[in-house]
N, C-alpha and C. Protein backbone atom coordinates (compact mmCIF):
# COMPACT_ATOMS: atom_id res chain seq x y z
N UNK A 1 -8.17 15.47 -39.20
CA UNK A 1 -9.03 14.44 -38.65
C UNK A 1 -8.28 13.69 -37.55
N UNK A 2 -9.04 13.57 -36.26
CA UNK A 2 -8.69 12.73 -35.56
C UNK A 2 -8.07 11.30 -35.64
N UNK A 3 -7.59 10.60 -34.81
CA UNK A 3 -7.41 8.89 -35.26
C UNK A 3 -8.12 8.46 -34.05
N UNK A 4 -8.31 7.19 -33.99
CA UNK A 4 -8.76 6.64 -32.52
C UNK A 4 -7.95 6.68 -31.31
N UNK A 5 -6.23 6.67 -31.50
CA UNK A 5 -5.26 6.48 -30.52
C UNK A 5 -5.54 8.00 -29.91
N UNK A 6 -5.46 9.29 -31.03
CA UNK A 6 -5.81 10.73 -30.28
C UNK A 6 -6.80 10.64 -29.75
N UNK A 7 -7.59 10.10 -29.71
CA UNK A 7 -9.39 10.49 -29.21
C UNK A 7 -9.39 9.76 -27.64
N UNK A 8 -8.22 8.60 -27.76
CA UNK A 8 -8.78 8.02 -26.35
C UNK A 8 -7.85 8.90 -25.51
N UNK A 9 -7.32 9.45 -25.59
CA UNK A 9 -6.55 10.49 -24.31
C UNK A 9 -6.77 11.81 -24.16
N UNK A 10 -6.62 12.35 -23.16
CA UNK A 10 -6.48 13.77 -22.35
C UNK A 10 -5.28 14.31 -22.25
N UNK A 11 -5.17 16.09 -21.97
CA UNK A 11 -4.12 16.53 -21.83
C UNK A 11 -3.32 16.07 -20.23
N UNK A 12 -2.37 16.23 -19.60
CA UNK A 12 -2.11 15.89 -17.86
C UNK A 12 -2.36 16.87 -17.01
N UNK A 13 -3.39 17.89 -17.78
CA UNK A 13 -4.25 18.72 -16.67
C UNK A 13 -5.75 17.94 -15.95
N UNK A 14 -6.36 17.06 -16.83
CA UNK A 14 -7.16 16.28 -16.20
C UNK A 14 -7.01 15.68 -15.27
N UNK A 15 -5.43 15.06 -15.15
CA UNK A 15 -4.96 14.62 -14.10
C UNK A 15 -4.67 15.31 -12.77
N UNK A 16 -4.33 16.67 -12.76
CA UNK A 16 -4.01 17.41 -12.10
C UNK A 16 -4.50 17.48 -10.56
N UNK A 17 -5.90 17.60 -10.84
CA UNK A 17 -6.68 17.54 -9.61
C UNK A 17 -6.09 16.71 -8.84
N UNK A 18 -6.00 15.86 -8.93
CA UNK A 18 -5.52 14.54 -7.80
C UNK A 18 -4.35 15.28 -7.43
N UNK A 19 -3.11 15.40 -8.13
CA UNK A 19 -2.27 15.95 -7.23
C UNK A 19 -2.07 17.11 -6.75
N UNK A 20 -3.27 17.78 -7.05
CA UNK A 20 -3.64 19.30 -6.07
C UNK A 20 -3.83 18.86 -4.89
N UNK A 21 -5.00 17.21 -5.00
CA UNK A 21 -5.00 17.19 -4.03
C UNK A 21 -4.22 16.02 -2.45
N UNK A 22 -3.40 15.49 -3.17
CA UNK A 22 -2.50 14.79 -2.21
C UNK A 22 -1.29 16.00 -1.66
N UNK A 23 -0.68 16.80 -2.81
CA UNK A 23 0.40 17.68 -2.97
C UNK A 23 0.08 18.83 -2.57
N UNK A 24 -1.44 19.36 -2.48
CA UNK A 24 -1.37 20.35 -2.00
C UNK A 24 -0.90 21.88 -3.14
N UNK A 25 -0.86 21.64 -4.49
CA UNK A 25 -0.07 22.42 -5.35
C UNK A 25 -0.85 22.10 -6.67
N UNK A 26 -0.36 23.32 -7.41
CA UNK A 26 -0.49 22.71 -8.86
C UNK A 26 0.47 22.18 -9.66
N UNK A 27 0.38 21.09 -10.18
CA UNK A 27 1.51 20.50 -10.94
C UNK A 27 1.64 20.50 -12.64
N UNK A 28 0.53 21.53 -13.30
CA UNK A 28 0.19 21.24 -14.44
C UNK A 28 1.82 21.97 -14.98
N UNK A 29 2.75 22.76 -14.16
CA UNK A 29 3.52 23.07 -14.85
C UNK A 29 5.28 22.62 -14.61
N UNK A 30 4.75 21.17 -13.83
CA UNK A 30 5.92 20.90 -13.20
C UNK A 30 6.64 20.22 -14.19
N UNK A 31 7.83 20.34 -14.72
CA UNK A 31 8.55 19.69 -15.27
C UNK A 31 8.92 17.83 -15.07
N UNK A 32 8.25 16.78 -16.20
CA UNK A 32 8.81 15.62 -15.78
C UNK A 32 9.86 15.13 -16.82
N UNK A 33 10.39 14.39 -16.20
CA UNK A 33 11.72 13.81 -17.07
C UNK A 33 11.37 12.46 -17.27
N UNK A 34 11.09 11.93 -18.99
CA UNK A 34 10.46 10.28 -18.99
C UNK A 34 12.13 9.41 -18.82
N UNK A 35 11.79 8.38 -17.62
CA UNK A 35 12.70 7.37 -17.81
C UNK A 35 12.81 6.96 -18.97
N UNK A 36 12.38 6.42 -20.29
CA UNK A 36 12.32 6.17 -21.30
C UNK A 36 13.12 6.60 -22.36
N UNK A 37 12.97 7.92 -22.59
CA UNK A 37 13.45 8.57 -23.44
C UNK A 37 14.40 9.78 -23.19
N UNK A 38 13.95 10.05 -21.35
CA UNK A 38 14.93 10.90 -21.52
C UNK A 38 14.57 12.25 -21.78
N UNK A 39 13.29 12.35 -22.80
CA UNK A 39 12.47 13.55 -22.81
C UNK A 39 11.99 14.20 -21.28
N UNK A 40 11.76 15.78 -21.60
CA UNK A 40 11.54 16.26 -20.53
C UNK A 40 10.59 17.58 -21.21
N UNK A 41 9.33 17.38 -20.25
CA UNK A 41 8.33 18.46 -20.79
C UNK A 41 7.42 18.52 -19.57
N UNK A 42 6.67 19.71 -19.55
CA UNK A 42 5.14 20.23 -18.45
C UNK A 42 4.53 18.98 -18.01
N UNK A 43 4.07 18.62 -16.84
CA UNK A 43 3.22 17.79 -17.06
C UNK A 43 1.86 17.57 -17.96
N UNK A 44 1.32 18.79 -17.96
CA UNK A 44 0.22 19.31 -18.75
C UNK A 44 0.55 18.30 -20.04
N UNK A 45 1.56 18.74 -20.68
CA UNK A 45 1.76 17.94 -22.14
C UNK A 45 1.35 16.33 -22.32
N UNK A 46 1.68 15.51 -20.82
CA UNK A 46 1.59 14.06 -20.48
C UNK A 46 0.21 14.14 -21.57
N UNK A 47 0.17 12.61 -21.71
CA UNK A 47 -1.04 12.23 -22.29
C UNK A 47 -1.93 11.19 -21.11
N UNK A 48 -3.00 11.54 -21.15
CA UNK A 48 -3.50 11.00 -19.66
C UNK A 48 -4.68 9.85 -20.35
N UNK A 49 -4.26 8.87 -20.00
CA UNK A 49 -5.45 7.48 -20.32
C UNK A 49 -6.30 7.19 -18.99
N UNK A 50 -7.51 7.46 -18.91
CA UNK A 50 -8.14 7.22 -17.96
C UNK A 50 -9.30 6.32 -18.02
N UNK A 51 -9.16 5.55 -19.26
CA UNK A 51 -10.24 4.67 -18.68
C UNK A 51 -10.31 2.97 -18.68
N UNK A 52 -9.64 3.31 -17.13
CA UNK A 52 -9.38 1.27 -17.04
C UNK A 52 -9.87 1.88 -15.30
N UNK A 53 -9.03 0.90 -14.96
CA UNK A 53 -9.61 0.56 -13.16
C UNK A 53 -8.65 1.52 -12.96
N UNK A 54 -7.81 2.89 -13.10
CA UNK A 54 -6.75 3.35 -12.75
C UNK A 54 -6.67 4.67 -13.72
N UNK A 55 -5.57 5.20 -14.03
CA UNK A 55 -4.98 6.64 -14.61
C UNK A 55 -3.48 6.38 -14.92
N UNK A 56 -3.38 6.51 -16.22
CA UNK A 56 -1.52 6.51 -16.70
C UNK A 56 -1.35 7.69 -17.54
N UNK A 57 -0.73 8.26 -17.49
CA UNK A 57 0.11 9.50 -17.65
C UNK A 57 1.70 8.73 -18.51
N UNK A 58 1.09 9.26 -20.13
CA UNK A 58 2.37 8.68 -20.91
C UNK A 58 3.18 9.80 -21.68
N UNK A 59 4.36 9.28 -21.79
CA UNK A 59 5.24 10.46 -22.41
C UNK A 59 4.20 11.08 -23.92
N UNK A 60 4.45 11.91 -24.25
CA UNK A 60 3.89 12.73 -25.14
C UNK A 60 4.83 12.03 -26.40
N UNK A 61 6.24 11.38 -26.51
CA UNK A 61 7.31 11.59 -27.12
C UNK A 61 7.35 10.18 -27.68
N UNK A 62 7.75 9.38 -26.14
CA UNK A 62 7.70 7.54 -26.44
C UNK A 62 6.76 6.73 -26.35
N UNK A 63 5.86 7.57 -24.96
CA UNK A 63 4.95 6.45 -24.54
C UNK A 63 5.02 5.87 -23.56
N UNK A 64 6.06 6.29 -22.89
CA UNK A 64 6.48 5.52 -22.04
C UNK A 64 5.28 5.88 -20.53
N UNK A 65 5.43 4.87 -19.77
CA UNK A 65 4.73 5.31 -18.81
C UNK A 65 4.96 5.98 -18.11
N UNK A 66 4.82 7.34 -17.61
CA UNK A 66 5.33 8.45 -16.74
C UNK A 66 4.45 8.36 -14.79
N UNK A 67 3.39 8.14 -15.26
CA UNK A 67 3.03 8.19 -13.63
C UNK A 67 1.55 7.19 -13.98
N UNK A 68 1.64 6.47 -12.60
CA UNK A 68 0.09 5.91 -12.55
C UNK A 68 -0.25 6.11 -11.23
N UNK A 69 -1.54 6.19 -11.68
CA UNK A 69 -2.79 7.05 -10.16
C UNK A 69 -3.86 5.93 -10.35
N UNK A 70 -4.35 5.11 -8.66
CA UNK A 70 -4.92 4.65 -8.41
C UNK A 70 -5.79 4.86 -7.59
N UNK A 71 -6.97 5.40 -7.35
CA UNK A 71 -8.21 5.16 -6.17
C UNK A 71 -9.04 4.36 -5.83
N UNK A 72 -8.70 3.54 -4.48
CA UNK A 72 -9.17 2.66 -3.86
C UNK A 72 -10.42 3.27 -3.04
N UNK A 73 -11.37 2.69 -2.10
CA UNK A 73 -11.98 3.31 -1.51
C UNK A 73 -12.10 3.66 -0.16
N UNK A 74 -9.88 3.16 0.08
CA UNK A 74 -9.63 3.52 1.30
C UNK A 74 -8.24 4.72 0.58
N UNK A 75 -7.70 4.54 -0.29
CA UNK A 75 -6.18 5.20 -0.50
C UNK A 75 -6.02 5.31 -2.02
N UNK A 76 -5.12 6.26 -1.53
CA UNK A 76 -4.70 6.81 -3.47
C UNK A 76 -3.64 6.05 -3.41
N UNK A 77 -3.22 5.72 -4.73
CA UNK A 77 -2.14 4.96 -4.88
C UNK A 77 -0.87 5.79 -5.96
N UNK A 78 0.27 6.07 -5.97
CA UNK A 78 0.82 6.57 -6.93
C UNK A 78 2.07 5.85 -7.22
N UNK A 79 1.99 5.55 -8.73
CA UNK A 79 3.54 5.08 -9.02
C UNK A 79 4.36 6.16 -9.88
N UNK A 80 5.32 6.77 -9.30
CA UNK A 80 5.99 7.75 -10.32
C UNK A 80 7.44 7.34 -10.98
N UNK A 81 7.43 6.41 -10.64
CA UNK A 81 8.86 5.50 -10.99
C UNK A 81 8.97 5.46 -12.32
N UNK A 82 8.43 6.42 -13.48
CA UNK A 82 8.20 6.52 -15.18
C UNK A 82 9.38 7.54 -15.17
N UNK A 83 9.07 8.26 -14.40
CA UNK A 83 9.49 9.47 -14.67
C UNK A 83 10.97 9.40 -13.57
N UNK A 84 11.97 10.19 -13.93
CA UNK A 84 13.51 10.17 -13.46
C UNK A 84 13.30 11.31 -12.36
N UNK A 85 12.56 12.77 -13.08
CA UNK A 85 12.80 13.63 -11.70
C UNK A 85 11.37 14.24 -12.30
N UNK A 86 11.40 15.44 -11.59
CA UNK A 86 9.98 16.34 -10.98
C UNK A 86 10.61 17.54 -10.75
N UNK A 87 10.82 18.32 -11.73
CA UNK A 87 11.88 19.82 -11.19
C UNK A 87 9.65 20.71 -11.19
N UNK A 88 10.00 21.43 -10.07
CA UNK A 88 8.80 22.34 -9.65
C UNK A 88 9.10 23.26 -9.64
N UNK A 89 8.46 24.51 -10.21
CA UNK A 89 8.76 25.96 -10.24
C UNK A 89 8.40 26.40 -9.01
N UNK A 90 9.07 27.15 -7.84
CA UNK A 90 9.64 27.77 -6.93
C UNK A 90 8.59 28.78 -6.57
N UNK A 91 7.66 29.02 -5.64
CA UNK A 91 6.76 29.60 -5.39
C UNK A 91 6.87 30.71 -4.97
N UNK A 92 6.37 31.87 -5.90
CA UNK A 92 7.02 33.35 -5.92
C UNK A 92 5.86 34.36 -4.83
């Protein structure tokens, strides 16, 4: 059985789109590293909260905040300062 904390989030493929489309790429398999903990996993794994005025992307592990996505109705906004690095698999 579900709880309420599982039910209000998404995997960080929901998120994805957006940075297909600023980045130009897919990122569902990019490796992030949480400032927090230190953990490091897919983005896909992130847990994605999307429903306030915005998008946060939290560690799977701590919680910590890994990335926030904002759309204005002039600019995207991104804070990735959660996360330490962004290793991207190498386009074959």
């Amino acid at each position: 059985m579900s709880t309420p904390e599982e039910l209000r989030y998404r995997d960080g493929n929901a998120l994805s789109g957006v940075f297909a489309e600023v980045l130009g790429m897919d990122v569902s398999t990019t490796v992030l590293t949480c400032t927090g903990c230190g953990g490091s996993g897919p983005f896909a794994r992130g847990r994605l909260y999307d429903d306030g005025p915005g998008a946060v992307l939290r560690c799977p592990d701590c919680a910590e905040i890994l990335v926030r996505v904002v759309r204005t109705p002039t600019d995207l906004w991104l804070d990735l300062r959660g996360s330490t690095s962004w290793r991207i698999p190498a386009q074959t």
